[in-house]
Protein backbone atom coordinates (compact mmCIF):
# COMPACT_ATOMS: atom_id res chain seq x y z
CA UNK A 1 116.50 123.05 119.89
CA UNK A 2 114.90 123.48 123.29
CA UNK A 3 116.77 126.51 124.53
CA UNK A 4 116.25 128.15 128.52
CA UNK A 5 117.59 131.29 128.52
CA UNK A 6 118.36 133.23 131.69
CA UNK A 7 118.85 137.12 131.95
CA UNK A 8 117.25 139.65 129.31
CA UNK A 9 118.74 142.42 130.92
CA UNK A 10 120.94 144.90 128.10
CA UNK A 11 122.90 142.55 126.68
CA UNK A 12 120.72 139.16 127.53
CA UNK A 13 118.12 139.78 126.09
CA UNK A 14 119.28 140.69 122.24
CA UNK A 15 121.78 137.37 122.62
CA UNK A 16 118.70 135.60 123.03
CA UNK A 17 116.53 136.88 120.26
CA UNK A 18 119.25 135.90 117.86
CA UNK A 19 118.30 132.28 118.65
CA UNK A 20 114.71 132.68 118.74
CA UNK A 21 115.00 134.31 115.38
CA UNK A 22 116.74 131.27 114.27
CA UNK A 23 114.04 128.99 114.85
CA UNK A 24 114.83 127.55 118.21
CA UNK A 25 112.28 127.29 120.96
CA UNK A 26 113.13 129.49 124.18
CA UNK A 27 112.03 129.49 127.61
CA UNK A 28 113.36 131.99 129.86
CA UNK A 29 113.27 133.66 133.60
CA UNK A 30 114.55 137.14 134.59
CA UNK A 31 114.47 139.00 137.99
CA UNK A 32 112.37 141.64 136.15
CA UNK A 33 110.12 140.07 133.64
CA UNK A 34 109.09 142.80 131.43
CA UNK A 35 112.26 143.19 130.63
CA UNK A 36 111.20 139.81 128.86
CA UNK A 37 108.91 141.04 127.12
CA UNK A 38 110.14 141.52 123.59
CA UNK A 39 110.79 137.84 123.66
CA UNK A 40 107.50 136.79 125.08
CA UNK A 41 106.00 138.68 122.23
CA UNK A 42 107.37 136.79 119.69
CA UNK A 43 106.57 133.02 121.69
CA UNK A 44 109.22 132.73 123.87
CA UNK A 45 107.59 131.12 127.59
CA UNK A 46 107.85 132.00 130.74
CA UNK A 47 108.86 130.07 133.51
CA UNK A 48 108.70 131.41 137.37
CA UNK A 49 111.83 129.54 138.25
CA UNK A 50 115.57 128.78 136.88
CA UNK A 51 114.92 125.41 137.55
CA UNK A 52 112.10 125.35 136.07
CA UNK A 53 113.56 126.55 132.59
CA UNK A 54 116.10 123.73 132.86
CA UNK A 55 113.29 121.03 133.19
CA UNK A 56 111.99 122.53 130.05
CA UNK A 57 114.98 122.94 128.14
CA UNK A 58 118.13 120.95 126.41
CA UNK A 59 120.20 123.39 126.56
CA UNK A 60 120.26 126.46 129.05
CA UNK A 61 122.31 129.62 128.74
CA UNK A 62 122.81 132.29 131.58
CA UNK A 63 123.58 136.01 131.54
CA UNK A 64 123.24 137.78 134.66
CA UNK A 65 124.90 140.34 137.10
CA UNK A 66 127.41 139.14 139.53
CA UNK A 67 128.67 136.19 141.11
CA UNK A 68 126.39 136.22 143.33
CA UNK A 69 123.49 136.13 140.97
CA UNK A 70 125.76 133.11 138.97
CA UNK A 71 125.71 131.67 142.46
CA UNK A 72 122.10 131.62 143.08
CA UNK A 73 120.73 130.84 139.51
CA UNK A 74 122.74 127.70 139.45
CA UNK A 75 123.01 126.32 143.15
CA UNK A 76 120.38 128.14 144.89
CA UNK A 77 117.16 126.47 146.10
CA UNK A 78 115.18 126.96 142.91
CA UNK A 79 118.30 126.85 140.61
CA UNK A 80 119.12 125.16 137.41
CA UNK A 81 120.84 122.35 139.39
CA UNK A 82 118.32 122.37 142.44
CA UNK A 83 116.50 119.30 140.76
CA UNK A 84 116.61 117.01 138.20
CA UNK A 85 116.34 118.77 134.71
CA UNK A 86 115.88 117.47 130.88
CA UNK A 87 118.97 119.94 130.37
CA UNK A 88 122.23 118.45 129.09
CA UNK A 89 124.20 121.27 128.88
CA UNK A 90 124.68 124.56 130.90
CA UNK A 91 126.43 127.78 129.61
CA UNK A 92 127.03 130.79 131.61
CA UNK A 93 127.98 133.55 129.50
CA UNK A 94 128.09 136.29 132.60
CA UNK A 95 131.54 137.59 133.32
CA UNK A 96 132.18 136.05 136.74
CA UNK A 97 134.88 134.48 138.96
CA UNK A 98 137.08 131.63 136.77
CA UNK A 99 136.57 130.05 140.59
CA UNK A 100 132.85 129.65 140.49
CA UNK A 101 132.83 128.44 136.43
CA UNK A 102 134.85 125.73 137.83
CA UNK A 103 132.48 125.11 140.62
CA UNK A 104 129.79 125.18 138.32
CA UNK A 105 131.34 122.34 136.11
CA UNK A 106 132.31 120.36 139.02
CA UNK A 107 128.47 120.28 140.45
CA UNK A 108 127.20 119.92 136.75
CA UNK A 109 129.34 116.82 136.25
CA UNK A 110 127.45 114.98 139.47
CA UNK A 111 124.54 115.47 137.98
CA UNK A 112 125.30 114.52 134.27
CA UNK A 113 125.38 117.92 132.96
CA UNK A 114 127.98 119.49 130.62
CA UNK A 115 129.00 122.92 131.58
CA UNK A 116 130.94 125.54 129.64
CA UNK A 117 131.62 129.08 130.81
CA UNK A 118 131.02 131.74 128.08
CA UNK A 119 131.85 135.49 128.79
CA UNK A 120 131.46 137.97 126.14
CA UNK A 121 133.13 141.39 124.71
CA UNK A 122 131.04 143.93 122.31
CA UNK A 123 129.11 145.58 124.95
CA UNK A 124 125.26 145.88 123.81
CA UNK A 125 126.12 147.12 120.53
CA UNK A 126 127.85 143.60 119.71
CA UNK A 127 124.85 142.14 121.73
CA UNK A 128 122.83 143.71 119.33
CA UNK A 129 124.19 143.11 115.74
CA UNK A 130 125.52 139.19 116.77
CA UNK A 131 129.00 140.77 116.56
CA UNK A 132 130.33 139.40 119.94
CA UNK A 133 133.45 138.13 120.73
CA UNK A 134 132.96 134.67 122.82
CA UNK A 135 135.96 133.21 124.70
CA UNK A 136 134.43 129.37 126.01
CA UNK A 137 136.29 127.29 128.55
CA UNK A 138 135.16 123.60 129.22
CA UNK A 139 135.40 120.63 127.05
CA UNK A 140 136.24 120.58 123.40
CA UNK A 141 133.95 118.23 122.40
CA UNK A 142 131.08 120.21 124.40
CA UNK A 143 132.84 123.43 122.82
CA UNK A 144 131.65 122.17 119.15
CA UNK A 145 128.27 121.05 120.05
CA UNK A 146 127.17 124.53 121.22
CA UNK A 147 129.33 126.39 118.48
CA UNK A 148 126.11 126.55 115.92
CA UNK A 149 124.77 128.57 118.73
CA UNK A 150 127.56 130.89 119.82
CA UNK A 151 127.92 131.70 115.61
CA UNK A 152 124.24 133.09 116.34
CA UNK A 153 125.45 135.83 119.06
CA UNK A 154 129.01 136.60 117.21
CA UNK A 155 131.50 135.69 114.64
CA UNK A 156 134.44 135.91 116.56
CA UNK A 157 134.56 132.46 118.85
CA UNK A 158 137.28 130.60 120.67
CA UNK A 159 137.90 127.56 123.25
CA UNK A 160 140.24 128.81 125.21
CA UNK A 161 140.99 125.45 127.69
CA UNK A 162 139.46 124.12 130.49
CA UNK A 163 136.76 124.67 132.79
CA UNK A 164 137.63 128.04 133.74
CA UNK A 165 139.39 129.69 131.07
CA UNK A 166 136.70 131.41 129.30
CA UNK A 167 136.62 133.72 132.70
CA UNK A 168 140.45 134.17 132.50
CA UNK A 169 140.45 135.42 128.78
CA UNK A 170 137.15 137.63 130.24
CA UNK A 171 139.31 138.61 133.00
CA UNK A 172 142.58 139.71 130.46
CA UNK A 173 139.97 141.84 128.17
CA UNK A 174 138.71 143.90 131.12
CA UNK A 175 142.28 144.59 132.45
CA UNK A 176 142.68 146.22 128.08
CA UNK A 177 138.86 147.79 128.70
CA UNK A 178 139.88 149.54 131.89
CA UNK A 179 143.00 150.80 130.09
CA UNK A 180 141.40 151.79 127.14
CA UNK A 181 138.34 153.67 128.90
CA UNK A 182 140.42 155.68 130.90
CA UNK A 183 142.68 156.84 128.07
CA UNK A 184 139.54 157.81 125.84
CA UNK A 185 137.82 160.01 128.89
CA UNK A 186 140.81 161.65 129.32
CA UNK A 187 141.78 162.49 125.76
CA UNK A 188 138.14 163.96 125.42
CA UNK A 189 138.80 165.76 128.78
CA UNK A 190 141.60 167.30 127.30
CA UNK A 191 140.41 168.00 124.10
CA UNK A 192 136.95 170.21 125.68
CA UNK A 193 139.40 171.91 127.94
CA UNK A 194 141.73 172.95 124.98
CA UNK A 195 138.63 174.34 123.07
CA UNK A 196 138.62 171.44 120.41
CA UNK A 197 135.27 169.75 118.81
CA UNK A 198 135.43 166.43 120.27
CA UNK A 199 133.51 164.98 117.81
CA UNK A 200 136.42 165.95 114.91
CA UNK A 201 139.01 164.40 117.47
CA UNK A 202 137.50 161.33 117.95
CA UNK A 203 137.13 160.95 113.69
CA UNK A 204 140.97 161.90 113.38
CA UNK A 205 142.68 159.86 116.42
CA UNK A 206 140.07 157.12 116.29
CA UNK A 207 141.51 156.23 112.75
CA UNK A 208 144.78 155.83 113.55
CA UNK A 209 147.11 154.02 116.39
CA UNK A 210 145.05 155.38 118.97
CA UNK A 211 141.73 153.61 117.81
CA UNK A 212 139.44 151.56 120.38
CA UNK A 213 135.95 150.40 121.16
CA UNK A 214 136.02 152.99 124.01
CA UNK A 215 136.62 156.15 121.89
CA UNK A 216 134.67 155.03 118.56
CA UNK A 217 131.84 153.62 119.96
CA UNK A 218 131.52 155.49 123.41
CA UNK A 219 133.39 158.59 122.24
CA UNK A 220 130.77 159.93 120.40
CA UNK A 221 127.90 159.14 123.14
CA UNK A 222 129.74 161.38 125.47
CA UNK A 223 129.98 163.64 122.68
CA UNK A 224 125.99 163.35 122.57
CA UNK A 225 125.85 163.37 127.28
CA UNK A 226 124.11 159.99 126.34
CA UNK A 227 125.21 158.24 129.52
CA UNK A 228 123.01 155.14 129.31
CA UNK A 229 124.15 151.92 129.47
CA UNK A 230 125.90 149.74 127.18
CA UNK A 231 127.21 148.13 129.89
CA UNK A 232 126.99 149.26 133.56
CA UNK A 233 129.64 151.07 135.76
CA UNK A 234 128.95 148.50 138.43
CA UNK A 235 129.20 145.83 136.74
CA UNK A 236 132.59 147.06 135.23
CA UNK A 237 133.77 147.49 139.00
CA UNK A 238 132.96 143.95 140.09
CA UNK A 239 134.65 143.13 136.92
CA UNK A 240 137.81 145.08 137.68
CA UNK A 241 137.47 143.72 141.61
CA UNK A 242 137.54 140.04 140.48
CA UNK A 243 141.02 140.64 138.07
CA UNK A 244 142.33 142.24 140.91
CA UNK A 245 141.76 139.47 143.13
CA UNK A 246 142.90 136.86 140.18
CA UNK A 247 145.99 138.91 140.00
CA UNK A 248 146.41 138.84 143.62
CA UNK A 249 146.15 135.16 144.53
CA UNK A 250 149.50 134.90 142.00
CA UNK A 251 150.91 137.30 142.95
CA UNK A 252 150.99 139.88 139.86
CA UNK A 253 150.37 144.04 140.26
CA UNK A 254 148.23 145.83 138.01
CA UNK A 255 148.72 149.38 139.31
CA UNK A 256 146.77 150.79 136.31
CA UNK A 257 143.99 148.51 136.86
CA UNK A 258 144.01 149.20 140.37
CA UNK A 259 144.02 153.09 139.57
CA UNK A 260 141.07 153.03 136.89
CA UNK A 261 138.79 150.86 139.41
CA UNK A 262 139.46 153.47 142.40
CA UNK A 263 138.32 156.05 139.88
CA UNK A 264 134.95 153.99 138.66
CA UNK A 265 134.06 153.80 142.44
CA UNK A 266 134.42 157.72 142.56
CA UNK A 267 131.85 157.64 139.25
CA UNK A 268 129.78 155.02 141.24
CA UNK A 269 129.80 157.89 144.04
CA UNK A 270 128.48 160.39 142.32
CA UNK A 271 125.22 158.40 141.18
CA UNK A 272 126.12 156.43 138.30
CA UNK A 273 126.04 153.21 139.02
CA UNK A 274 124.07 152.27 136.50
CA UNK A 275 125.11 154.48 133.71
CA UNK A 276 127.54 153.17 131.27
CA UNK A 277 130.99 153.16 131.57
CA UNK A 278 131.70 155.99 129.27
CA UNK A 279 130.53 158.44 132.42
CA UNK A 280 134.31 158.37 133.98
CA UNK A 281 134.33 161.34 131.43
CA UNK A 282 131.72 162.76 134.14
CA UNK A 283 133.54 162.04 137.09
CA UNK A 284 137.46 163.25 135.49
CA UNK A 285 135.45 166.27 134.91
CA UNK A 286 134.53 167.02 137.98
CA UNK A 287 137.78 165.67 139.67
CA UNK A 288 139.26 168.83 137.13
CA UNK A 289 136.63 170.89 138.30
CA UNK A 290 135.08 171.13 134.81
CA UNK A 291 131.48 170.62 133.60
């Protein structure tokens, strides 16, 4: 197929090698375009313009920062829906407001376009090694057309309802993330204050009931002070802002959620904004006076 991809940034960028690898043309566009460059390499082209990729393309998939970059790349002057486009179908696989997915279908639909949103969990590890878990909402019938595709990126894969949903699902996995990030910076805090190798703690308690992405996978990176990104801390706190405000508009209190995204802002404050999550270990340090 004639695939447009948009946003090579961590994650981006090894989603959409997985489909050039398998054969399928690719155009893409990034704010930054070396960070294209891999892709390039190996024949993907470059186009100057969203909607330029979507004129080239069948089907176009999106990965970018925020809602506001969602916004622009779709309904924006030189966006994928600025113009007519050859493109049939539109996924954006960005975590973003269930609100603006269902925008995005909405202005799709006038124009003939199927859209599904597509958020992801696995972090650029699971970006990496196609091991992503893909929660779709949108049509069925659109659902099983771009399935071949999604199988590319990760073998875990489910329609979770309508235009919108995908997000939700997103939404519901952050809420666990935040959870499970704070408890695995904290254990390690504990552990380096009581004079234990954190490395043998995370191999004992990461086997058993306390096991999680956050302390097998980012454990041992704080283990290593590797606090690059996997995936950034801003991103996680417009992530945790837009469950809060989901939660809000029906009513529902997360308190822990609400805790755990005042405490990202405090990492966010102390210059990591675009480390990876796993430096709230950094900042519980310091809020302990440790380190």
């Amino acid at each position: 197929m004639k695939i447009g991809w948009i946003g090579t940034g961590v994650m981006g960028a090894s989603m959409a090698g997985h489909l050039q690898k398998a054969g399928h043309g690719l155009s893409v566009f990034s704010r930054t375009r070396k960070k294209a460059a891999g892709l390039l390499d190996k024949g993907a082209r470059w186009y100057d313009s969203p909607a330029e990729v979507a004129a080239n393309s069948e089907i176009v998939f999106t990965i970018v920062g925020l809602p506001e970059d969602v916004r622009e790349v779709y309904l924006g002057d030189n966006g994928i829906l600025s113009r007519e486009t050859a493109c049939s179908i539109v996924v954006d696989m960005t975590t973003s407001q269930p609100s603006l997915a269902k925008i995005i279908f909405e202005e799709s639909a006038k124009r003939g376009i199927e859209s599904l949103d597509a958020p992801v969990s696995g972090g650029d590890v699971g970006a990496r090694d196609a091991k992503l878990a893909i929660m779709v909402g949108g049509k069925k019938e659109v659902f099983e057309k771009v399935l071949p595709l999604f199988r590319l990126m990760g073998p875990t894969i489910s329609h979770m309802g309508g235009p919108g949903a995908g997000q939700h699902t997103k939404v519901a996995n952050q809420v666990l993330v935040a959870g499970n990030m704070i408890g695995a910076c904290e254990c390690l805090v504990y552990a380096t204050k009581q004079g234990l190798d954190m490395q043998q703690v995370i191999d004992i308690v990461g086997k058993g009931a306390a096991s999680s992405w956050a302390i097998n996978i980012l454990g041992p990176r704080v283990v290593k002070g590797d606090f690059g990104p996997g995936f950034f801390v801003e991103h996680f706190i417009k992530d945790m802002k837009i469950a809060l405000e989901e939660s809000a508009a029906v009513g529902l209190s997360l308190p822990g959620l609400a805790l755990v995204q005042q405490l990202y802002i405090a990492v966010k404050a102390q210059g990591h904004s675009r480390s990876g999550t796993q430096a709230l270990f950094l900042a519980l340090q310091a809020l302990n006076g440790e380190g």
